[in-house]
Protein backbone atom coordinates (compact mmCIF):
# COMPACT_ATOMS: atom_id res chain seq x y z
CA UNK A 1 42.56 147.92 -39.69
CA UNK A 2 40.96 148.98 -36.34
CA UNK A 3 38.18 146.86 -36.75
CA UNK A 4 40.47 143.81 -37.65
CA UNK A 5 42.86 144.68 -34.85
CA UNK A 6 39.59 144.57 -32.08
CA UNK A 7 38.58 141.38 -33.81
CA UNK A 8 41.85 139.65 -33.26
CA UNK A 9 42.44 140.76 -29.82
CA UNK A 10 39.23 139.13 -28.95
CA UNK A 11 39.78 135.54 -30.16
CA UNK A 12 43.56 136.02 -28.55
CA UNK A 13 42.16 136.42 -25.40
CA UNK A 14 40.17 133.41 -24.80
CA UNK A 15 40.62 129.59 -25.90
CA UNK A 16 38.08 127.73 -27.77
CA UNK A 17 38.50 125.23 -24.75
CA UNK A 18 37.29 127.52 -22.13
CA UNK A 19 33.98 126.46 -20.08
CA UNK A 20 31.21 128.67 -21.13
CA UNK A 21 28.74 128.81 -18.09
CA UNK A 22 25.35 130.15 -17.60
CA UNK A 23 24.65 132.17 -14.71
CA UNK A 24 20.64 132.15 -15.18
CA UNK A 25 18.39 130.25 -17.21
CA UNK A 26 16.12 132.62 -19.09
CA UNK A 27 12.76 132.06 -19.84
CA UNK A 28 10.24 134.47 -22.10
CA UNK A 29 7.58 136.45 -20.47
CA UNK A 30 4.48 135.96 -23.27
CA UNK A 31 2.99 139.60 -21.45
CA UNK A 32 6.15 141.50 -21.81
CA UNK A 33 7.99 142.89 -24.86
CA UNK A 34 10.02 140.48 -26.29
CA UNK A 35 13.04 141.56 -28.21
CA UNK A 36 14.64 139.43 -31.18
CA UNK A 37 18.12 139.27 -31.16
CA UNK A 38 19.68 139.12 -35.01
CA UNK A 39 23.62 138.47 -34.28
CA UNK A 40 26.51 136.84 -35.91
CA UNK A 41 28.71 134.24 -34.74
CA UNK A 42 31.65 132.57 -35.86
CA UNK A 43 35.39 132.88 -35.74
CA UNK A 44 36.13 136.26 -35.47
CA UNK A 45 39.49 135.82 -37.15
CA UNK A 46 37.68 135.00 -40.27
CA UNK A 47 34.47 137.46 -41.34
CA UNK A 48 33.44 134.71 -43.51
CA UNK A 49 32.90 132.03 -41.20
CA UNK A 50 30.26 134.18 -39.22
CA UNK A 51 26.84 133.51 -39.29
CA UNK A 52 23.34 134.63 -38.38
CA UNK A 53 21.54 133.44 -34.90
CA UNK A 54 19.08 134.50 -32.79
CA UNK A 55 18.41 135.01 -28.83
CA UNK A 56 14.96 136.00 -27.75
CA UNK A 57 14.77 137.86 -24.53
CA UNK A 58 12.40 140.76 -22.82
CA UNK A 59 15.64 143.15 -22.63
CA UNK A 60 17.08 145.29 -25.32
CA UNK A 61 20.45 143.71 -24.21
CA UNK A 62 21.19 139.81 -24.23
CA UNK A 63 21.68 139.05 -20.32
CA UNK A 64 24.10 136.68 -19.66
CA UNK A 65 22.85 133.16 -19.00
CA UNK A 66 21.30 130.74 -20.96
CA UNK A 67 18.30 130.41 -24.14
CA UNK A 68 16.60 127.40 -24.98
CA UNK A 69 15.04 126.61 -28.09
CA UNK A 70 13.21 124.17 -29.77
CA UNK A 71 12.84 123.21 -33.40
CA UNK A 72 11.48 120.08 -35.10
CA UNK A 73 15.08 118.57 -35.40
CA UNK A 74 15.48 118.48 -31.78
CA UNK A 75 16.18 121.18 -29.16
CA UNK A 76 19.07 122.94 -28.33
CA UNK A 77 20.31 126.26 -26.03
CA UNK A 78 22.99 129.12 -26.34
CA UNK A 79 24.78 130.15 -23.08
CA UNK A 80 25.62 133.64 -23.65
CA UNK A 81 28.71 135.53 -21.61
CA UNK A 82 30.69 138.39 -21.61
CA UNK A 83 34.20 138.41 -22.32
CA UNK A 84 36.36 140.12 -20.26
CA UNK A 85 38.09 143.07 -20.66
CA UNK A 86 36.28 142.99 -24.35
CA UNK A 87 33.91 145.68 -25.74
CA UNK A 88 29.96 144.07 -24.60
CA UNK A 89 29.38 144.18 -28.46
CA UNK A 90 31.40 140.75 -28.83
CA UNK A 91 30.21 137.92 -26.51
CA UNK A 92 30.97 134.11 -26.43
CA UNK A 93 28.56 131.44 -27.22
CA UNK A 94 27.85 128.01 -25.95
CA UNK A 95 25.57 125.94 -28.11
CA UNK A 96 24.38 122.36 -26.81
CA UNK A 97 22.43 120.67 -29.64
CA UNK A 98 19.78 118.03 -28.58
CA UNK A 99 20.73 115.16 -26.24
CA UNK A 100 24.01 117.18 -24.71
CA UNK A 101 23.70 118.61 -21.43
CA UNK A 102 27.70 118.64 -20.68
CA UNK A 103 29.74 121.64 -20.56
CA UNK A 104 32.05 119.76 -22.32
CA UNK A 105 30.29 119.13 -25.08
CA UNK A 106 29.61 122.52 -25.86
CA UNK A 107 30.67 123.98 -29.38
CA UNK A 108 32.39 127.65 -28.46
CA UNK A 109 31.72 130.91 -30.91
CA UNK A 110 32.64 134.29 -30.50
CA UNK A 111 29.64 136.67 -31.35
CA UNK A 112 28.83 139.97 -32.76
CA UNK A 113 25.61 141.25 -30.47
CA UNK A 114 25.38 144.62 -31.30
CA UNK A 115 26.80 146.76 -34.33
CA UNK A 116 30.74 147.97 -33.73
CA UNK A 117 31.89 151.53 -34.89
CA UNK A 118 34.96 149.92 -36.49
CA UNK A 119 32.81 147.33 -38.22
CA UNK A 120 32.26 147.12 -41.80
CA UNK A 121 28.82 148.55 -42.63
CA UNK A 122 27.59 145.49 -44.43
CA UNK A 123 28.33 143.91 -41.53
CA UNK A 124 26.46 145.99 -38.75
CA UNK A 125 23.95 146.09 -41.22
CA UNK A 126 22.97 142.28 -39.84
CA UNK A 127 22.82 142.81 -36.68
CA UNK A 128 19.39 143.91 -35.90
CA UNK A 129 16.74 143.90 -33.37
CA UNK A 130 12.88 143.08 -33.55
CA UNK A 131 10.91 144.73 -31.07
CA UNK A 132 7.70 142.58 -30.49
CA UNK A 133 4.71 143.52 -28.15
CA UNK A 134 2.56 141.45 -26.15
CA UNK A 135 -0.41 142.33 -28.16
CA UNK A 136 1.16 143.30 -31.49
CA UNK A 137 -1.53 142.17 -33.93
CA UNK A 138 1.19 140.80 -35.99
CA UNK A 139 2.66 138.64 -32.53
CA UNK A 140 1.89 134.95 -34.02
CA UNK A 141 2.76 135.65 -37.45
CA UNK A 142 6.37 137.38 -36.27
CA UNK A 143 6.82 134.19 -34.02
CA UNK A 144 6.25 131.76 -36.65
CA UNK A 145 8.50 133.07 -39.23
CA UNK A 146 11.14 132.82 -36.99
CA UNK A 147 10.75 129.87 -35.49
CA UNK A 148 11.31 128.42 -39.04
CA UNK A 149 14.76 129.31 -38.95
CA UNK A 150 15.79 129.94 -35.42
CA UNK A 151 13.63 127.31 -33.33
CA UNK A 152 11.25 128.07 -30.83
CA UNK A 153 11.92 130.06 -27.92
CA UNK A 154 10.93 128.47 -24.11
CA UNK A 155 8.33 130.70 -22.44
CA UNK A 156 9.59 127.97 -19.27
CA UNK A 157 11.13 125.10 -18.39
CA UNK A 158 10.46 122.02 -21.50
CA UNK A 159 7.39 124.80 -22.79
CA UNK A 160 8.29 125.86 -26.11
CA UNK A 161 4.41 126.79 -26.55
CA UNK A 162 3.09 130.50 -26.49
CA UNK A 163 0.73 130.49 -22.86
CA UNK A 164 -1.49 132.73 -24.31
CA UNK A 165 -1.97 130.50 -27.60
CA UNK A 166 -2.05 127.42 -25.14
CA UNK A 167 -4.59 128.27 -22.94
CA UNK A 168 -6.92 129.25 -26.04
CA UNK A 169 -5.91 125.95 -27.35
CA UNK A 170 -7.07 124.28 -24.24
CA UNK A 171 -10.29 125.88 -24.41
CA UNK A 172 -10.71 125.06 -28.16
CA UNK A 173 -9.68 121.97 -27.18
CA UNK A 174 -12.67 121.21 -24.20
CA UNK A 175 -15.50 123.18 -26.53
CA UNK A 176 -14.41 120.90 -29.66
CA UNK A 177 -15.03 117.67 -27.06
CA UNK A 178 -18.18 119.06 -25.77
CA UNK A 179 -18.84 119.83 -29.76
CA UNK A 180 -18.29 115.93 -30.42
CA UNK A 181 -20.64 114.44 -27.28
CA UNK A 182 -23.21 116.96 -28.17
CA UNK A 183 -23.38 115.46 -31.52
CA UNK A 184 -23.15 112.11 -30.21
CA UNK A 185 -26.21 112.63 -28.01
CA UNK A 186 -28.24 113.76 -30.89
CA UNK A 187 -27.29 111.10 -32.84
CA UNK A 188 -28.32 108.78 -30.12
CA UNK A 189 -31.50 110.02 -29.84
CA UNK A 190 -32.12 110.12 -33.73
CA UNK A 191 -31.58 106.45 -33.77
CA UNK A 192 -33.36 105.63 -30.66
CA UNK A 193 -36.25 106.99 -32.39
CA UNK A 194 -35.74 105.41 -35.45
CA UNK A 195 -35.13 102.12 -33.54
CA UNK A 196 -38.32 102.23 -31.71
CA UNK A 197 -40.16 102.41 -34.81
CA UNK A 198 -38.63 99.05 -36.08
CA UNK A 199 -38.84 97.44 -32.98
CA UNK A 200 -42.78 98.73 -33.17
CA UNK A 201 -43.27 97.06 -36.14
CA UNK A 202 -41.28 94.36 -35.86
CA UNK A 203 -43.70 91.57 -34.41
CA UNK A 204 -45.92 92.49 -37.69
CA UNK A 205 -43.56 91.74 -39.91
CA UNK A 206 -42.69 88.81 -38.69
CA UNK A 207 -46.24 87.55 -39.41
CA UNK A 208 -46.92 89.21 -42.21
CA UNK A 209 -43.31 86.88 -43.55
CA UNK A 210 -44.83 83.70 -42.06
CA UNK A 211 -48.19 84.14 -43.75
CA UNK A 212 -46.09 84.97 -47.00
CA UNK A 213 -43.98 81.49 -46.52
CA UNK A 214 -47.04 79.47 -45.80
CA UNK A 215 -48.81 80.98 -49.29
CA UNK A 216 -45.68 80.71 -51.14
CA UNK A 217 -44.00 77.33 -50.28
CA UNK A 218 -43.67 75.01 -53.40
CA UNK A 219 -45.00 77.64 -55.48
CA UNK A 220 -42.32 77.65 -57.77
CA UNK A 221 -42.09 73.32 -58.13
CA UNK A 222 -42.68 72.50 -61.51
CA UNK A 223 -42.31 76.25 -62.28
CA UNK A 224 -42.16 76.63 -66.21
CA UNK A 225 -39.16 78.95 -67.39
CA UNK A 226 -39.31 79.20 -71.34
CA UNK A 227 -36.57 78.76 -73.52
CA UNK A 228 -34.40 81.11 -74.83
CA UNK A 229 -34.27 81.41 -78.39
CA UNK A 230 -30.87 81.78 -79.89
CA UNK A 231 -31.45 84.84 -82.62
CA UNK A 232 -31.21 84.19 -86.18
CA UNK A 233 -27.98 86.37 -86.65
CA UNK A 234 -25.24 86.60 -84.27
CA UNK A 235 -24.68 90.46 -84.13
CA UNK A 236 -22.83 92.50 -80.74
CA UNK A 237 -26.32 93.60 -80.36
CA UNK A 238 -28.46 90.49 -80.64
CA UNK A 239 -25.75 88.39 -78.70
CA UNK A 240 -25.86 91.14 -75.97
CA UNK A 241 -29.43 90.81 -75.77
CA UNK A 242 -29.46 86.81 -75.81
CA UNK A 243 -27.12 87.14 -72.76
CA UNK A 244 -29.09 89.33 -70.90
CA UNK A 245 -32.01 87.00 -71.14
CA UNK A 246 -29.74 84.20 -70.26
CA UNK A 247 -28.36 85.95 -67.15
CA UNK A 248 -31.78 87.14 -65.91
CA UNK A 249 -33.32 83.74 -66.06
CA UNK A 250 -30.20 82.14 -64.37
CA UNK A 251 -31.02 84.86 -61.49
CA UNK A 252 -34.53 84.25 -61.53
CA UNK A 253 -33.87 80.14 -60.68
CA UNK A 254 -31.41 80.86 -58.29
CA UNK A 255 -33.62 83.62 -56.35
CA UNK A 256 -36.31 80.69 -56.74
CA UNK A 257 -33.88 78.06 -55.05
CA UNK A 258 -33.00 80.49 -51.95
CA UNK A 259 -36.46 81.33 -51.57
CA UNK A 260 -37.83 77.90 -50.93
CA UNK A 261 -34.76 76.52 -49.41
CA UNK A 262 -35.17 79.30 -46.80
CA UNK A 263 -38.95 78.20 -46.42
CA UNK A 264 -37.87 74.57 -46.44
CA UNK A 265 -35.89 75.53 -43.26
CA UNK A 266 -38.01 78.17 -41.49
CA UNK A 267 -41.15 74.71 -41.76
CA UNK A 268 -38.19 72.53 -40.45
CA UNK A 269 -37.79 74.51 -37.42
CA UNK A 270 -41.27 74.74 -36.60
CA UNK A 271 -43.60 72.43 -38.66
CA UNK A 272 -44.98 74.03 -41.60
CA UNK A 273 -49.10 72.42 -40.33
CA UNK A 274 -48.20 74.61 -36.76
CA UNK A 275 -50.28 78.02 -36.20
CA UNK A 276 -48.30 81.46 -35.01
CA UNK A 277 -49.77 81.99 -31.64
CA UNK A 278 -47.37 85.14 -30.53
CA UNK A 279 -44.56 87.50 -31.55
CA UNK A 280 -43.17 89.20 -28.79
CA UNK A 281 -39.87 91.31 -28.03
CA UNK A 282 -38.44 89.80 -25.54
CA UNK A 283 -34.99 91.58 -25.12
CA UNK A 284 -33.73 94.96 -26.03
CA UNK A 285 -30.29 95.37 -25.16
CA UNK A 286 -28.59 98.39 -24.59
CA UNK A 287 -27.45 100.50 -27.77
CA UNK A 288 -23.30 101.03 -28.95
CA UNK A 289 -21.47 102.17 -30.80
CA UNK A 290 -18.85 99.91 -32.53
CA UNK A 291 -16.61 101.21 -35.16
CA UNK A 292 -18.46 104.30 -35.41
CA UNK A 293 -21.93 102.58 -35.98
CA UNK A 294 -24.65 102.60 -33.55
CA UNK A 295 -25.94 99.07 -33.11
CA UNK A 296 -28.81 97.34 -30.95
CA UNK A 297 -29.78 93.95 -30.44
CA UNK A 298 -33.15 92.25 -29.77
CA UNK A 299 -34.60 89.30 -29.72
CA UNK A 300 -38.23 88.16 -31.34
CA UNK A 301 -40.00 85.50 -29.54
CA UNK A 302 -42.62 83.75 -31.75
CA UNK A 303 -44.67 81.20 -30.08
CA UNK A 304 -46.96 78.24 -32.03
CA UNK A 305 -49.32 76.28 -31.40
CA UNK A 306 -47.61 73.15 -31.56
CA UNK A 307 -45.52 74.29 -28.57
CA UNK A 308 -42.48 75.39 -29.80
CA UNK A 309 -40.66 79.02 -30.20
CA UNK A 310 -38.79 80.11 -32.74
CA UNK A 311 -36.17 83.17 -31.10
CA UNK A 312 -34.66 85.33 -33.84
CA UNK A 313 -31.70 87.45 -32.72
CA UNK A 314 -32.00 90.95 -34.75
CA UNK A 315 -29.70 93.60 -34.70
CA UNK A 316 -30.85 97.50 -35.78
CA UNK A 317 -27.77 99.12 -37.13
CA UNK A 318 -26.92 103.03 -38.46
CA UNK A 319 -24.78 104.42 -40.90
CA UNK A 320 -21.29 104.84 -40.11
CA UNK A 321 -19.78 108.57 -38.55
CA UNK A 322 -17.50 110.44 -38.87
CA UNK A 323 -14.34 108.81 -36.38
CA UNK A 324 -13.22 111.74 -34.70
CA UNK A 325 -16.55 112.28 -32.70
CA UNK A 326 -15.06 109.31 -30.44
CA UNK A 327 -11.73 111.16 -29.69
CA UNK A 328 -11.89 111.77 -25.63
CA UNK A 329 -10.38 115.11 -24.29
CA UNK A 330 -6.87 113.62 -24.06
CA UNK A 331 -7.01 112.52 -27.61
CA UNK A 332 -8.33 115.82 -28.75
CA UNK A 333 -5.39 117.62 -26.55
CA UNK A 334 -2.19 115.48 -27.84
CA UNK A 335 -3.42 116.03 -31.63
CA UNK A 336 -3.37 119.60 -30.90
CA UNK A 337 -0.13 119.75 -29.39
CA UNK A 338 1.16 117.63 -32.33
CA UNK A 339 -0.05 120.16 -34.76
CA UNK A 340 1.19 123.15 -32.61
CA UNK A 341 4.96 121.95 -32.77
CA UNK A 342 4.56 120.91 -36.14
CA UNK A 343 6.05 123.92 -38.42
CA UNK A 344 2.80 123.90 -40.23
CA UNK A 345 2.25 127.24 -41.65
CA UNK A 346 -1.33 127.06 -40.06
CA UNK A 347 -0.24 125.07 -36.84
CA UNK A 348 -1.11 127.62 -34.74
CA UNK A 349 -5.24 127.50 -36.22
CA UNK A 350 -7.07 125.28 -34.31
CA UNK A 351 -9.06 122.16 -36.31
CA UNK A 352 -12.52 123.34 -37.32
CA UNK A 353 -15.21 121.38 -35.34
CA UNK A 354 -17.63 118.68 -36.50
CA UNK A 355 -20.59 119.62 -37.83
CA UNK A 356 -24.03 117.87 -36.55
CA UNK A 357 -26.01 115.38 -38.31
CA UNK A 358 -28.91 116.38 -40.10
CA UNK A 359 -29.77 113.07 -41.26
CA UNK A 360 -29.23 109.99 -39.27
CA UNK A 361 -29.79 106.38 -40.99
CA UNK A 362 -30.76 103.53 -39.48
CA UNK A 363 -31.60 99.53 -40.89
CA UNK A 364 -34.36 98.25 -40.68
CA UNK A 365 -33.30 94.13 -39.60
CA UNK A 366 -35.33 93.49 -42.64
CA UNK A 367 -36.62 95.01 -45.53
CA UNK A 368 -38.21 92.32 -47.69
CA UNK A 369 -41.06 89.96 -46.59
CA UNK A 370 -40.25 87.14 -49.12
CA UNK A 371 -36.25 87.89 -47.69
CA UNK A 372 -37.10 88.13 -44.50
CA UNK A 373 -35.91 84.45 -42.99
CA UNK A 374 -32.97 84.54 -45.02
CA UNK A 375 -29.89 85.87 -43.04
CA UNK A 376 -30.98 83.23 -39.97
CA UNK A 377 -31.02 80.43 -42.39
CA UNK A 378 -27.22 81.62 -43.20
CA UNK A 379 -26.42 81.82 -39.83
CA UNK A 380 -28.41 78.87 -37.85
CA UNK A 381 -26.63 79.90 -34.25
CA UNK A 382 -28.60 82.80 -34.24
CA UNK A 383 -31.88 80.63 -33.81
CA UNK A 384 -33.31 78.89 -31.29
CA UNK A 385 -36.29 76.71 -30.98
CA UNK A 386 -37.95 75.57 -27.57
């Protein structure tokens, strides 16, 4: 009855109209104690209607002022006062979900901050305190699990981040960049090596594919390609075979056809009677990366004797990379904070840094001799002939 009588008295003294105002803005101090609040609040005419919330502070007692929080559903604050004349165990509350900033607009509760004598023991029972210090092994973890249900508290003004997390962060954040050009450099220099070799041989294989077109032009006219024989009995297995054949000598004539159409246009270019005098690099431009591949161009100059020059544009490429070595520092930085004010369970662990390349591929421009005029015939802008 006594407890019933206090609880009545309370919500008869004030209106649920009244302007709830906060004296102070309170911020948490990550290097002091901080102190979880577990209180109920509600309408203290009806037990039922009270609920759990939560006020972080660095005092045993909840100062009067105002607590912001922050959750993934927007953020909100509590302006916690007195009431007058009223026991300090039983406060009101002002809450301000996201987008309000009007007193007016606040939704009013009467709260239970600390246990009452005349209060049912279930009921004192919820009204607890966490005592949490700075360098309480278990500091993160505590954090986290309530910040699933009671939002994040503000360490300052719009910073809902722990500043002793953040600034590791931000040094995770600059060694996992440096990490990435580190790699990138290496990588560099793996295929400038690589590329120097091709370039090296380059000129050689050029002439080595011109001899190979000058021996090999018309060989295959008139070419002879003997029948296939239809077998005796259609089985799966014989007709399997019969198509094989049929498909490999279909291949055969059309890697014929490309072959001497390519030589057909390489003698068109420069007269197939005309003598290779030269083949020189001429340009080397700079190497980039493009959609995570390194790539280099060059051009071949091969002079005849009949005067002209045939220029060949090739271009060394290397495997594709992993995407993420390309992130600059400000990339890097906004994917952590994402993650951070995510509710991940593991938001708080940073993302584990790229490992190097041990291997590095790089293309040769070509690989075959009998292949090797092929992709300018496909692409005749590529050539030019002086």
């Amino acid at each position: 009855m006594m407890i019933r009588q206090l609880l009545i008295s309370a919500t008869l003294f004030g209106s649920y109209a009244m302007a709830v105002e906060g004296y102070q803005d309170h911020f948490l101090d990550r290097e002091q104690t901080i102190y979880i609040h577990n209180i109920l609040c509600g309408d203290l005419n009806n037990l039922a209607t009270l609920k759990p919330a939560f006020v972080y502070s660095n005092s045993q007692n909840i100062a009067e002022g105002t607590y912001y929080f922050s959750t993934k559903y927007g953020n909100y604050s509590y302006t916690i006062k007195p009431i007058e004349g009223q026991p300090e165990q039983l406060q009101l509350r002002g809450l301000l979900t996201a987008g309000q900033t009007q007193k007016e607009q606040m939704k009013i509760d009467y709260c239970i901050v600390k246990p009452l004598d005349a209060a049912p023991a279930a009921l004192n029972s919820k009204i607890t305190q966490v005592t949490l210090a700075p360098d309480d092994s278990n500091w993160a973890t505590t954090m986290e699990q309530y910040a699933l249900v009671a939002g994040r508290p503000a360490f300052a003004p719009e910073q809902y981040e722990d500043p002793r997390a953040s600034a590791e962060f931000a040094d995770y954040d600059q060694a996992f960049y440096q990490n990435n050009q580190t790699i990138l450099t290496d990588l560099e220099a793996k295929f400038e090596s690589q590329a120097e070799q091709y370039r090296k041989t380059l000129p050689d294989q050029f002439r080595q594919a011109w001899a190979y077109a000058k021996q090999e032009d018309g060989a295959t006219t008139g070419k002879h390609y003997p029948p296939i024989e239809e077998p005796a009995v259609w089985t799966p297995t014989s007709k399997e075979r019969y198509n094989d054949q049929v498909r490999m000598q279909q291949q055969e004539r059309a890697f014929d056809e490309l072959i001497q159409q390519t030589f057909d246009w390489l003698f068109a270019q420069v007269g197939k009677d005309s003598d290779l005098v030269s083949s020189d690099i001429t340009s080397i431009e700079p190497a980039e990366w493009t959609d995570a591949q390194r790539h280099q161009k060059l051009i071949l100059a091969n002079k005849f004797d009949n005067g002209k020059v045939l220029q060949l544009t090739f271009y060394i490429n290397s495997e594709r990379v992993n995407i993420e070595l390309f992130e600059s520092l400000d990339d890097i930085k906004a994917k952590s904070n994402n993650k951070r004010q995510s509710l991940d369970i593991q938001r708080n662990q940073p993302r584990e840094k790229l490992s190097a390349y041990n291997s590095f591929d790089v293309y040769s421009p070509v690989e075959k001799v009998n292949l090797f005029f092929s992709p300018f015939r496909a692409d005749e802008t590529r050539v030019k002939v002086k």
